[in-house]
N, C-alpha and C. Protein backbone atom coordinates (compact mmCIF):
# COMPACT_ATOMS: atom_id res chain seq x y z
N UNK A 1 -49.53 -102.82 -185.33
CA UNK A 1 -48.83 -104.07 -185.13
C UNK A 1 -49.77 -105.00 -184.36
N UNK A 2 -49.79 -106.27 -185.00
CA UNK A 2 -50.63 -107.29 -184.06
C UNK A 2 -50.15 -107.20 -182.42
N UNK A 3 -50.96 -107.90 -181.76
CA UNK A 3 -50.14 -108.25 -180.60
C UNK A 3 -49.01 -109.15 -180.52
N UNK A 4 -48.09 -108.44 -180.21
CA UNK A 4 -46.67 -109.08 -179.85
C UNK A 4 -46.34 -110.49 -178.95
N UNK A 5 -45.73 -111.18 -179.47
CA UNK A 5 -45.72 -113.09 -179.11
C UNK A 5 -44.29 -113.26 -179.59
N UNK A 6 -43.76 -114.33 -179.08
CA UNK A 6 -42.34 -114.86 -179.08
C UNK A 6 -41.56 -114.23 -180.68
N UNK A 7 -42.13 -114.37 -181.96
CA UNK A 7 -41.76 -114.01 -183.15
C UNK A 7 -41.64 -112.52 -183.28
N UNK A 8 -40.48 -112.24 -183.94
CA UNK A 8 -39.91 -111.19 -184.62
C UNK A 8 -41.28 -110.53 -185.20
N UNK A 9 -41.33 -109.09 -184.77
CA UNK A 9 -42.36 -108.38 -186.26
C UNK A 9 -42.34 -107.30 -186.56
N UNK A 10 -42.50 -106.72 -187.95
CA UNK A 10 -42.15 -105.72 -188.09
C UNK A 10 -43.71 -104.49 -187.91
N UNK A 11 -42.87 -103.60 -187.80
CA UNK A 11 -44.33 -102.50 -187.35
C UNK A 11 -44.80 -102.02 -188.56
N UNK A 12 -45.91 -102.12 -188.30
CA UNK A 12 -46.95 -101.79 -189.78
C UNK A 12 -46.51 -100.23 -190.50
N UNK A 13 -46.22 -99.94 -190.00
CA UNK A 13 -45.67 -98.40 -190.85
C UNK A 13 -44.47 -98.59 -191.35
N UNK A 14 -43.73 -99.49 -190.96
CA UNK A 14 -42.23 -99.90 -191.89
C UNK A 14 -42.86 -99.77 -193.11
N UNK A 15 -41.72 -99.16 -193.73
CA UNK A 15 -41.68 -98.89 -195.48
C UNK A 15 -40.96 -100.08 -196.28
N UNK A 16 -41.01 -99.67 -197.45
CA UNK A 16 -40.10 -100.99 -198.50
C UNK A 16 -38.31 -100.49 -198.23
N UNK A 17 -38.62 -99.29 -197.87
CA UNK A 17 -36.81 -99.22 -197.92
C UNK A 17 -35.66 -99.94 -197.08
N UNK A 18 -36.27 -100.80 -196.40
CA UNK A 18 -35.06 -101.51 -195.38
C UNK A 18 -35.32 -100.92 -194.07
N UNK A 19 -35.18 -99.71 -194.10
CA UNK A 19 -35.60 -99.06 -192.40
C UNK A 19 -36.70 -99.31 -191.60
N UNK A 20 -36.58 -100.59 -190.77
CA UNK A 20 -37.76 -101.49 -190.28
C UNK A 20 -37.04 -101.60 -188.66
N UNK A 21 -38.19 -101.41 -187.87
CA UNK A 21 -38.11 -101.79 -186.74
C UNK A 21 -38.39 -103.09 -186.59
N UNK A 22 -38.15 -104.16 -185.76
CA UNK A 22 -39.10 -105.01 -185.22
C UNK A 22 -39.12 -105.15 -183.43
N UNK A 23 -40.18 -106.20 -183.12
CA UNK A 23 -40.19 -106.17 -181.97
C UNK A 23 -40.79 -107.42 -181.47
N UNK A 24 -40.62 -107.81 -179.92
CA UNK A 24 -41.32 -109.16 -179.95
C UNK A 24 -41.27 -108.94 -177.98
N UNK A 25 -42.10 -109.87 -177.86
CA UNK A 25 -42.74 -110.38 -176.36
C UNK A 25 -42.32 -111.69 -175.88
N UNK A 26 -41.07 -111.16 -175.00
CA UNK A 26 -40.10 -112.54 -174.92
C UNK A 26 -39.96 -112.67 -172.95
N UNK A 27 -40.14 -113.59 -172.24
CA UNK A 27 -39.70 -113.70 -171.19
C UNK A 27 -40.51 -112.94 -170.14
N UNK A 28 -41.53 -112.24 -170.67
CA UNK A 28 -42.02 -110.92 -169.85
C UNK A 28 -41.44 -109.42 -170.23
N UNK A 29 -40.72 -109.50 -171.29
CA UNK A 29 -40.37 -108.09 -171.89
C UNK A 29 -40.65 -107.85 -172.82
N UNK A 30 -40.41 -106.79 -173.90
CA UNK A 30 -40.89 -106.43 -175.02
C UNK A 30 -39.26 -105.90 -175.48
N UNK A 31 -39.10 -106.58 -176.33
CA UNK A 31 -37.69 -106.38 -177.08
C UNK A 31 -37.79 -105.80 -178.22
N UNK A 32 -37.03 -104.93 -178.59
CA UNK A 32 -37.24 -104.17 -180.05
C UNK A 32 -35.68 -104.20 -180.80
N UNK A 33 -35.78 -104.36 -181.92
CA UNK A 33 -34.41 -104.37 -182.69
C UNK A 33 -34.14 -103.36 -183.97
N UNK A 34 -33.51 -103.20 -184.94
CA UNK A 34 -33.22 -102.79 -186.38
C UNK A 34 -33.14 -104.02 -186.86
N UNK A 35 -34.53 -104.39 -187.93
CA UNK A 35 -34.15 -105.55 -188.75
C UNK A 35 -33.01 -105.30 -189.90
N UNK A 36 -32.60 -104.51 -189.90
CA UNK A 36 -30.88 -104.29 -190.50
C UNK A 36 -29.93 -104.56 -190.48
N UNK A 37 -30.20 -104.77 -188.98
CA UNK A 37 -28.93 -105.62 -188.59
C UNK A 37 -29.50 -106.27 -186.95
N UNK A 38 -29.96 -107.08 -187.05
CA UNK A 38 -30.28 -107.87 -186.37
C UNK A 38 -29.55 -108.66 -184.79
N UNK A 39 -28.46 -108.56 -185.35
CA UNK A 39 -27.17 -108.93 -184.02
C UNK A 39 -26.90 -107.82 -183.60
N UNK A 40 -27.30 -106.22 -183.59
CA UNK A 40 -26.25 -105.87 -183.04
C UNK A 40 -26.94 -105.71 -181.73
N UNK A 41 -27.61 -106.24 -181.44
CA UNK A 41 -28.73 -105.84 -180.05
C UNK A 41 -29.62 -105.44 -180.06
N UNK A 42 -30.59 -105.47 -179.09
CA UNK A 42 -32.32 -104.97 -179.08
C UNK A 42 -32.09 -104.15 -177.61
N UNK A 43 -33.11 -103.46 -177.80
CA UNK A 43 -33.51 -102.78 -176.58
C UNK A 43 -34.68 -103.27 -175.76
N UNK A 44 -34.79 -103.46 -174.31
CA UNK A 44 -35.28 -104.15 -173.75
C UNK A 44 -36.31 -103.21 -172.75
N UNK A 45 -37.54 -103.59 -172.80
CA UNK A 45 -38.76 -102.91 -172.25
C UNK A 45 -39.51 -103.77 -171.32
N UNK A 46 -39.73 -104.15 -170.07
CA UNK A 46 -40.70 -104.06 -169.03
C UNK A 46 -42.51 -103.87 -170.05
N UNK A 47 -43.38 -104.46 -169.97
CA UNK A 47 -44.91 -104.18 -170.34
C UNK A 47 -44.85 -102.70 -169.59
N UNK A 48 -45.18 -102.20 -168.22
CA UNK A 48 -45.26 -100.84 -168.13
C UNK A 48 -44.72 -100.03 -168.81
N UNK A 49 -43.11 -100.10 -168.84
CA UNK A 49 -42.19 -99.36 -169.79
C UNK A 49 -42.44 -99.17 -171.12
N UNK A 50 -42.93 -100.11 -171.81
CA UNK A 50 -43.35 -100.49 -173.16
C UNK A 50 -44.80 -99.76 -173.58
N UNK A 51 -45.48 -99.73 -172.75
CA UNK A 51 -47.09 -98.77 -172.67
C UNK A 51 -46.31 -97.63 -172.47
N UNK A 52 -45.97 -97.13 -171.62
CA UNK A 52 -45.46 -95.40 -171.37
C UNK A 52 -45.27 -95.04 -172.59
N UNK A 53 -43.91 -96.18 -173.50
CA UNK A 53 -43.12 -95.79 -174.63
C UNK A 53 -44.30 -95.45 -175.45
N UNK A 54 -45.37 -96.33 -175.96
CA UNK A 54 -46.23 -96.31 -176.92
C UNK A 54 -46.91 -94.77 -176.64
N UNK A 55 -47.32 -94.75 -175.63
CA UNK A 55 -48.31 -93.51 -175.05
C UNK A 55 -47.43 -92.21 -175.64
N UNK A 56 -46.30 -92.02 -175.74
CA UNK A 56 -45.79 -90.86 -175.72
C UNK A 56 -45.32 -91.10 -176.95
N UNK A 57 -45.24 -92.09 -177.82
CA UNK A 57 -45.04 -92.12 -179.44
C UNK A 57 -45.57 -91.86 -180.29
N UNK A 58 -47.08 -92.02 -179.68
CA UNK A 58 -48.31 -92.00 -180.48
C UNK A 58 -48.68 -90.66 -181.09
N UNK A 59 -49.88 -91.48 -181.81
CA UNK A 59 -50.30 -89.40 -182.49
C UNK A 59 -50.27 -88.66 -181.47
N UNK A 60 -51.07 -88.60 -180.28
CA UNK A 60 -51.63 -87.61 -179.69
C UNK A 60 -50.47 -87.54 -178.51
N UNK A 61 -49.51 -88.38 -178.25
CA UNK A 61 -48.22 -88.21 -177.65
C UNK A 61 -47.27 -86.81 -176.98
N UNK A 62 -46.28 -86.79 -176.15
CA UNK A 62 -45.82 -85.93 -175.94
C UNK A 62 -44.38 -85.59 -176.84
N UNK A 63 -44.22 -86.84 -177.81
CA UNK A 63 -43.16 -86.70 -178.80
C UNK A 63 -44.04 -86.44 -179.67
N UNK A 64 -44.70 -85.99 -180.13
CA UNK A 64 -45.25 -85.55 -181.48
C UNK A 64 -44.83 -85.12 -182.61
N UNK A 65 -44.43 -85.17 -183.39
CA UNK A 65 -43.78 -83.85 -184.14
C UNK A 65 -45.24 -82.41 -184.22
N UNK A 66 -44.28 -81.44 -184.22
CA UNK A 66 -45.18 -79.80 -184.36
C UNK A 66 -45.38 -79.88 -185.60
């Protein structure tokens, strides 16, 4: 994903099937949604919070799949 700025975006591994995250850099947070449905709320991340999240998502992460 580019670097994150006021606009909606979806993460480069989203597929064609509809099941798309997006996310954006609003106010000093990092907001993430379901572009599926768009209203029903985002989840709201702090930059530290938002690095931790990435760190432990990632390949080499502590969520990994085995």
């Amino acid at each position: 994903m580019a670097a994150l700025n006021e606009r909606w975006q979806k993460a480069t591994r989203s597929g064609s099937n509809g099941q798309c995250v997006e996310a954006r850099y609003l106010d000093g947070y990092v907001e993430v949604r379901n572009s599926n449905s768009p209203t029903a709320g985002t989840v709201r991340f702090t930059r530290p919070e938002w690095e931790t999240f990435i760190t432990a998502v990632s390949e080499d992460g502590e969520f990994r799949l085995p």
